[in-house]
Every structure is written in structure tokens, then in C-alpha cells.
N, C-alpha and C. Protein backbone atom coordinates (compact mmCIF):
# COMPACT_ATOMS: atom_id res chain seq x y z
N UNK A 1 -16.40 74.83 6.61
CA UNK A 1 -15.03 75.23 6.44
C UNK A 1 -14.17 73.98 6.20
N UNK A 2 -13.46 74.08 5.15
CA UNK A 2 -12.03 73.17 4.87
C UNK A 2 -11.08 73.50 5.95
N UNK A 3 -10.22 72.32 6.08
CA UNK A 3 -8.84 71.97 6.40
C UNK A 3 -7.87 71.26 5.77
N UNK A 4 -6.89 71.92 5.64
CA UNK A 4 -5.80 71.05 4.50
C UNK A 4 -4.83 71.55 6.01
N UNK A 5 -3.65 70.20 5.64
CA UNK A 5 -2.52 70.50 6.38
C UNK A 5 -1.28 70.03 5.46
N UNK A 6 -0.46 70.35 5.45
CA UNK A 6 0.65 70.79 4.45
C UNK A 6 2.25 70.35 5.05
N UNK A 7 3.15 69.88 4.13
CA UNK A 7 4.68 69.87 4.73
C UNK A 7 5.25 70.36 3.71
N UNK A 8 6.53 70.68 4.19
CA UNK A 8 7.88 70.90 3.19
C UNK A 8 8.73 71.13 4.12
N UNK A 9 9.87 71.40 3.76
CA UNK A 9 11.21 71.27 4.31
C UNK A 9 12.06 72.00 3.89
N UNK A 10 12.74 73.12 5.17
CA UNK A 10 13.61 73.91 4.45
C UNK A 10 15.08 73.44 4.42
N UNK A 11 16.39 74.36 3.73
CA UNK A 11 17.29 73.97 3.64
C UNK A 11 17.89 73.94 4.84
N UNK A 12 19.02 72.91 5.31
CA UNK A 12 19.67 73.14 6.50
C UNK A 12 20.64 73.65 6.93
N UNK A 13 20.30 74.95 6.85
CA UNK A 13 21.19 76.23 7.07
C UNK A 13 20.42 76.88 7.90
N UNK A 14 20.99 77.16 9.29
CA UNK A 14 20.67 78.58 10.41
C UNK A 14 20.18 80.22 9.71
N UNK A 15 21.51 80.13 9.10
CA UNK A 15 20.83 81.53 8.31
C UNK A 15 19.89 81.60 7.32
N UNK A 16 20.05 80.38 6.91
CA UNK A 16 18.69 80.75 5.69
C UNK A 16 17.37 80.57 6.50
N UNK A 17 17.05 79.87 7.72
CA UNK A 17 16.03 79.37 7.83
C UNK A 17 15.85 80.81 8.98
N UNK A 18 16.49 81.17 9.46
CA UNK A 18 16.15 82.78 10.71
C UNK A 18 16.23 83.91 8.70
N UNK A 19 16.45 83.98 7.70
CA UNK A 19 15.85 84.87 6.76
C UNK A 19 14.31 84.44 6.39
N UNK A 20 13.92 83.17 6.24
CA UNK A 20 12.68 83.09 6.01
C UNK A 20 12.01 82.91 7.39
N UNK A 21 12.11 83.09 8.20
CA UNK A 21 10.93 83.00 9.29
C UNK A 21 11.01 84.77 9.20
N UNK A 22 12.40 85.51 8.94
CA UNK A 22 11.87 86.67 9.20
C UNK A 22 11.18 87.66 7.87
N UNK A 23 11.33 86.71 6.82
CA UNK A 23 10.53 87.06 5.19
C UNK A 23 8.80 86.91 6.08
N UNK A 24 8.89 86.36 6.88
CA UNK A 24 7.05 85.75 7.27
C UNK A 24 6.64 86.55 8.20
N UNK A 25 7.09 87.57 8.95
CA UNK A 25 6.89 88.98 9.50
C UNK A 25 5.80 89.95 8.50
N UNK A 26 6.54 89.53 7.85
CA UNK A 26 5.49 90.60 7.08
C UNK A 26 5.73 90.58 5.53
N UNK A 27 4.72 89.40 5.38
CA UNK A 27 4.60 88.87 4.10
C UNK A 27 4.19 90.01 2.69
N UNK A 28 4.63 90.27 1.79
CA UNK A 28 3.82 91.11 0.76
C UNK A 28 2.38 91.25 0.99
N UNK A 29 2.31 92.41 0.50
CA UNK A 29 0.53 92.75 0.29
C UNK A 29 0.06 91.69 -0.67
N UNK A 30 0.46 91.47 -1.60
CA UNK A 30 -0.03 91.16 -2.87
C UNK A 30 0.23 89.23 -2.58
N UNK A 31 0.63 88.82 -1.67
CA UNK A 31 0.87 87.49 -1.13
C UNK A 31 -0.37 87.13 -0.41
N UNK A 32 -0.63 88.25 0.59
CA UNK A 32 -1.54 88.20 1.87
C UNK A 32 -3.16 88.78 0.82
N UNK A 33 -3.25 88.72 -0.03
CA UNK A 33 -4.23 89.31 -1.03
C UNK A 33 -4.90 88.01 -1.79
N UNK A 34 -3.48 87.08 -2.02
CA UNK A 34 -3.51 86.18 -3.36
C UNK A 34 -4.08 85.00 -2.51
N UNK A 35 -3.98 84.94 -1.05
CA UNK A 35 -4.06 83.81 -0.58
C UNK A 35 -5.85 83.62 0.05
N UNK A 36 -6.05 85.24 0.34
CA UNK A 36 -7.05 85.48 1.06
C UNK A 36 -8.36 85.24 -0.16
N UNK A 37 -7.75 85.92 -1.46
CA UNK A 37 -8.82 86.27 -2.54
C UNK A 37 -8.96 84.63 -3.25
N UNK A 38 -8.09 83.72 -2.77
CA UNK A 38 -8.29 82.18 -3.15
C UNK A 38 -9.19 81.31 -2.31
N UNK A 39 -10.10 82.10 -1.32
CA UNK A 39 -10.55 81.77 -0.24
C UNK A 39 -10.49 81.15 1.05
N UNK A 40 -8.92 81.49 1.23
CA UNK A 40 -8.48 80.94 2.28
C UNK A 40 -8.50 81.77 3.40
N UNK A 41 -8.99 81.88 4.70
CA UNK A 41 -9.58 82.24 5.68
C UNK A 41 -8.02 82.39 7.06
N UNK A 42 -7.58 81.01 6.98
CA UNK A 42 -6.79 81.62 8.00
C UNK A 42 -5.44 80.38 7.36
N UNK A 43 -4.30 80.68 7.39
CA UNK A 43 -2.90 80.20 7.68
C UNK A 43 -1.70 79.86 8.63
N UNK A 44 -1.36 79.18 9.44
CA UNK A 44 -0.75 79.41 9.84
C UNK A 44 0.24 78.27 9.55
N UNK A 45 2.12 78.74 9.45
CA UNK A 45 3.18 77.79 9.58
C UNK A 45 4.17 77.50 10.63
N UNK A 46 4.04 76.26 10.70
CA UNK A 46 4.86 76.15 12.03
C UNK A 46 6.06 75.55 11.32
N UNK A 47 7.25 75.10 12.55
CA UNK A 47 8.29 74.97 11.98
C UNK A 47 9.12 73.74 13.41
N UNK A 48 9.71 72.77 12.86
CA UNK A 48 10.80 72.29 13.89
C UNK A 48 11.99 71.66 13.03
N UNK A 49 12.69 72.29 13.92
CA UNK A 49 14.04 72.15 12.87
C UNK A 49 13.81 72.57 11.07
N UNK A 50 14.06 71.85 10.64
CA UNK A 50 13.72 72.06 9.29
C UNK A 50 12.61 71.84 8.23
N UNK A 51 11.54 71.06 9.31
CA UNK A 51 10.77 70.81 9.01
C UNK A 51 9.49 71.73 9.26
N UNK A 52 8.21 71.72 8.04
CA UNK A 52 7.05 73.12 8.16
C UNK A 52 6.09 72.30 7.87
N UNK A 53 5.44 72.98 9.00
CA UNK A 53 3.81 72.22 8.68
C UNK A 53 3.29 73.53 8.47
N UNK A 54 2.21 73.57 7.56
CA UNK A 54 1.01 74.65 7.37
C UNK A 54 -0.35 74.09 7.50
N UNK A 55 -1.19 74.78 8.20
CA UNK A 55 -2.66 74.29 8.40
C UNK A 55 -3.42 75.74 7.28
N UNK A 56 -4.36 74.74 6.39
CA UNK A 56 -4.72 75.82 5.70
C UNK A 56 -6.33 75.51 6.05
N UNK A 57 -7.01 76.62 6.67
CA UNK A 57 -8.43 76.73 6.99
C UNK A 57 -9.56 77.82 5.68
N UNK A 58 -10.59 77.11 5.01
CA UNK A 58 -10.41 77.73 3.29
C UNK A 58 -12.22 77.65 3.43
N UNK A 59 -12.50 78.38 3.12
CA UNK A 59 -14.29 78.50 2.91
C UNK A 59 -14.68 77.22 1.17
N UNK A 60 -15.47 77.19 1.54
CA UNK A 60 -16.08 75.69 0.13
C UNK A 60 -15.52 76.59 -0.76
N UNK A 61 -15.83 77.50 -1.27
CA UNK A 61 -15.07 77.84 -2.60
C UNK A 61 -13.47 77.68 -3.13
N UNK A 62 -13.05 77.67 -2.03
CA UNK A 62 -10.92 76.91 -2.56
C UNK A 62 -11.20 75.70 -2.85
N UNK A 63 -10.20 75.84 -3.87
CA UNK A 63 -9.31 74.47 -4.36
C UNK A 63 -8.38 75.01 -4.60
N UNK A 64 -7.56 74.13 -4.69
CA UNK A 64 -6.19 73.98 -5.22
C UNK A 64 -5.91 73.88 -6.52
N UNK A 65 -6.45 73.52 -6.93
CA UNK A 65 -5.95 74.04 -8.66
C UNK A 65 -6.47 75.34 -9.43
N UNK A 66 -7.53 75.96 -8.69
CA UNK A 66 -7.98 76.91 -9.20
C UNK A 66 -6.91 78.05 -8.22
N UNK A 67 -6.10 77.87 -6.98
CA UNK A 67 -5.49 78.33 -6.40
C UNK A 67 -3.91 78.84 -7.70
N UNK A 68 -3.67 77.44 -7.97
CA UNK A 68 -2.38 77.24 -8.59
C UNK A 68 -2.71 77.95 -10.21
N UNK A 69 -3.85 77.96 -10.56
CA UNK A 69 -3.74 78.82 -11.97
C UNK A 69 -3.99 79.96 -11.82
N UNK A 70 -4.19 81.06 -10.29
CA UNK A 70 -4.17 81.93 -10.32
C UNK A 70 -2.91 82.83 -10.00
N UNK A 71 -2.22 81.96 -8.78
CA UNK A 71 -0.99 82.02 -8.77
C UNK A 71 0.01 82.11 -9.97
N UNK A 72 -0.44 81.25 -11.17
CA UNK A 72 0.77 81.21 -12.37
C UNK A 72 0.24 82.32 -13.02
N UNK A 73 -0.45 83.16 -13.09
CA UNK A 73 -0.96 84.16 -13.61
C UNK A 73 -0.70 85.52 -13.28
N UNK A 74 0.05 85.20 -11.77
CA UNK A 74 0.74 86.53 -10.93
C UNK A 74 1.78 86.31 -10.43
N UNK A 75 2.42 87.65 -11.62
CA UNK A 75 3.89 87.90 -11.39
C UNK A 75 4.58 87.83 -9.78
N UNK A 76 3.64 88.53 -8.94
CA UNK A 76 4.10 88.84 -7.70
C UNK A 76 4.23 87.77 -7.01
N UNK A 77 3.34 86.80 -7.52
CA UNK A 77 3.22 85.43 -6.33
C UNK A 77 4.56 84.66 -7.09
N UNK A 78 4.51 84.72 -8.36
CA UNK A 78 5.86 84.09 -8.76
C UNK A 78 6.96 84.29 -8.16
N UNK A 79 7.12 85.77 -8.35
CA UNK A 79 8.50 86.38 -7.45
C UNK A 79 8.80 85.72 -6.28
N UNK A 80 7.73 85.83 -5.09
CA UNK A 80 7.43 85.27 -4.14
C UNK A 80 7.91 83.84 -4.05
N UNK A 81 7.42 82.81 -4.80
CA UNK A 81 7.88 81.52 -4.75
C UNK A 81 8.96 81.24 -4.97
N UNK A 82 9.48 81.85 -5.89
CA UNK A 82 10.97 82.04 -6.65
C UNK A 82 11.72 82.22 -5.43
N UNK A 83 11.36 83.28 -4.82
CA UNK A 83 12.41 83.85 -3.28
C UNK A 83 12.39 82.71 -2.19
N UNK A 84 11.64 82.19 -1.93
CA UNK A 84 10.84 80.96 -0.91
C UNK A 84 11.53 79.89 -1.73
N UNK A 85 11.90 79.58 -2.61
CA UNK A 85 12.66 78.47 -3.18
C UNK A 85 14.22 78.75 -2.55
N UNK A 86 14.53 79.47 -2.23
CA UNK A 86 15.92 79.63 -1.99
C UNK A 86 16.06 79.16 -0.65
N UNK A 87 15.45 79.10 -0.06
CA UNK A 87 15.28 78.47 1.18
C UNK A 87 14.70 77.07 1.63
N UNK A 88 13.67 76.81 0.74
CA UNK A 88 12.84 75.44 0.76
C UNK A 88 13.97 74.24 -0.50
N UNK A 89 13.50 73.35 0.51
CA UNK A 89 13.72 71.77 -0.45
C UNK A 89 12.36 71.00 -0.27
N UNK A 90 12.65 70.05 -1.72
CA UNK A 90 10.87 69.45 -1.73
C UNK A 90 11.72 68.09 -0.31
N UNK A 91 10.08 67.63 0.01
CA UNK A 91 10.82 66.53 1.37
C UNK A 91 10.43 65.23 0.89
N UNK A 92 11.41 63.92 1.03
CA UNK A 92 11.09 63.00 0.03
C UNK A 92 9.90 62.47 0.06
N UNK A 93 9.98 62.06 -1.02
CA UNK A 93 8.71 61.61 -1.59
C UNK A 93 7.63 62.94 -2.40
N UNK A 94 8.35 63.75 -2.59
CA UNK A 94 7.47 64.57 -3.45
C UNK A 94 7.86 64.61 -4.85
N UNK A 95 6.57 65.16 -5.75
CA UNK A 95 6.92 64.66 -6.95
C UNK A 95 7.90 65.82 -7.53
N UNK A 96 8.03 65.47 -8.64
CA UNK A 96 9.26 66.49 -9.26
C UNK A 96 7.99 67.81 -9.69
N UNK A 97 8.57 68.73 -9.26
CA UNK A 97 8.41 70.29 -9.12
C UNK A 97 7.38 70.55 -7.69
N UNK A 98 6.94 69.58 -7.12
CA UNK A 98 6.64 69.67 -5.92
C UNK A 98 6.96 70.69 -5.03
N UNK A 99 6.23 71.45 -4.16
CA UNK A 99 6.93 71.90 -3.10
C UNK A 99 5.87 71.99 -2.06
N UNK A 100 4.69 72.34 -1.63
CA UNK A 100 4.18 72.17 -0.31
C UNK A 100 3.14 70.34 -0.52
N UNK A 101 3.59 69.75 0.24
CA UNK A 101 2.66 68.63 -0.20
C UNK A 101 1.64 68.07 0.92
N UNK A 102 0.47 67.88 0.21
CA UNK A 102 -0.56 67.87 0.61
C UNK A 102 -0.62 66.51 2.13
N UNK A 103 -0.95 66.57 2.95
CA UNK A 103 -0.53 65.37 4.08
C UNK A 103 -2.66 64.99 4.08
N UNK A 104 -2.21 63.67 4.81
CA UNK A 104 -3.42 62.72 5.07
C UNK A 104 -3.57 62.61 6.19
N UNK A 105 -4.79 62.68 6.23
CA UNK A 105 -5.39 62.88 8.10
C UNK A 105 -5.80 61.48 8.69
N UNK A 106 -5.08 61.23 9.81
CA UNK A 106 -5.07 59.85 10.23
C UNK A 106 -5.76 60.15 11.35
N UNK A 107 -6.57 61.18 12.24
CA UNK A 107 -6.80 60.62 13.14
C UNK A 107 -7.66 62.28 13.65
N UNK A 108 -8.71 62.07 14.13
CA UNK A 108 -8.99 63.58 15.05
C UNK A 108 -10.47 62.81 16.19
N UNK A 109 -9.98 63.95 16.99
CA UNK A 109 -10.78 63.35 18.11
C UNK A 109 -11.95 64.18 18.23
């Protein structure tokens, strides 16, 4: 099993950030489909202050680019990102059109 762990950063607004924790209640079918059928096994996002970490746990068959050309291929996941943009900012140092960026593992015991 893979591990990826992930940041981004939402906007700093109360209300926007209590609408997307409560968009993550109960994510689309077709979200919870796109992520699972990319071979990703389990997700979870945490959050402090404005800041999101995601741990992504993915069977050998994920990658990430085969993730991202399936994604551009579905309308629904577009929608999805599109809506999740209204709330997210990229966090510096990401590249331009950036938005979850990939973090480096310094240390496990």
C-alpha cells in the first residue's frame, strides 16, 4: 500500500470554511466513485485553521497522473473542483494552477 500526504489552504473566511467542511459530510456519489475507482483505498482531511492536510492511502495501481486524466475527463469531478475552488487558495510555493500539493516525508518511526 501507498501513502501520499497532501496540503492546501483554504480561504480565510469562517463561513466559507464551516460550508466546505460541511460540503465533506457527504461528498457526491460520483466524487466518492472517482476517487475509489483511481485506486485509492482510504482518505482522510484534516484541517487547522486554514490549513488541510490529506493522507491518501492507494493500492500499487494509483498514480497521479493517470488520476488527473481521469478526473479531466469527468464532468462531475470538474463541477466538484470548480465548487472546492471557491473555498481553497493554492499555499505558497505552489505552482500556477496548483491546488493539492504533494508534501515530502521527513521522518517515520
Amino acid at each position: 500500500m501507498k501513502k501520499y500526504c497532501l496540503t492546501l489552504d483554504l480561504k480565510d473566511d469562517a463561513d466559507l470554511i464551516a460550508q466546505y467542511e460541511e460540503q465533506h459530510k457527504a461528498i457526491w456519489p460520483e466524487i466518492r466513485d472517482s476517487i475509489t475507482t483511481a485506486g485509492i483505498t482510504n482518505m482522510e482531511i484534516y484541517r487547522l485553521g486554514t490549513r488541510l492536510f490529506m493522507i491518501i492511502e492507494a493500492n500499487e495501481s494509483f498514480n497521479f497522473s493517470k488520476k488527473a486524466a481521469m478526473d479531466a475527463g469527468n464532468a462531475k469531478v470538474q463541477q466538484w473542483e470548480n465548487l472546492m475552488w471557491k473555498y481553497q487558495q493554492p499555499i505558497k510555493g505552489a505552482l500556477a494552477g496548483e491546488k493539492w500539493v504533494l508534501m515530502d516525508k521527513i521522518f517515520q518511526l
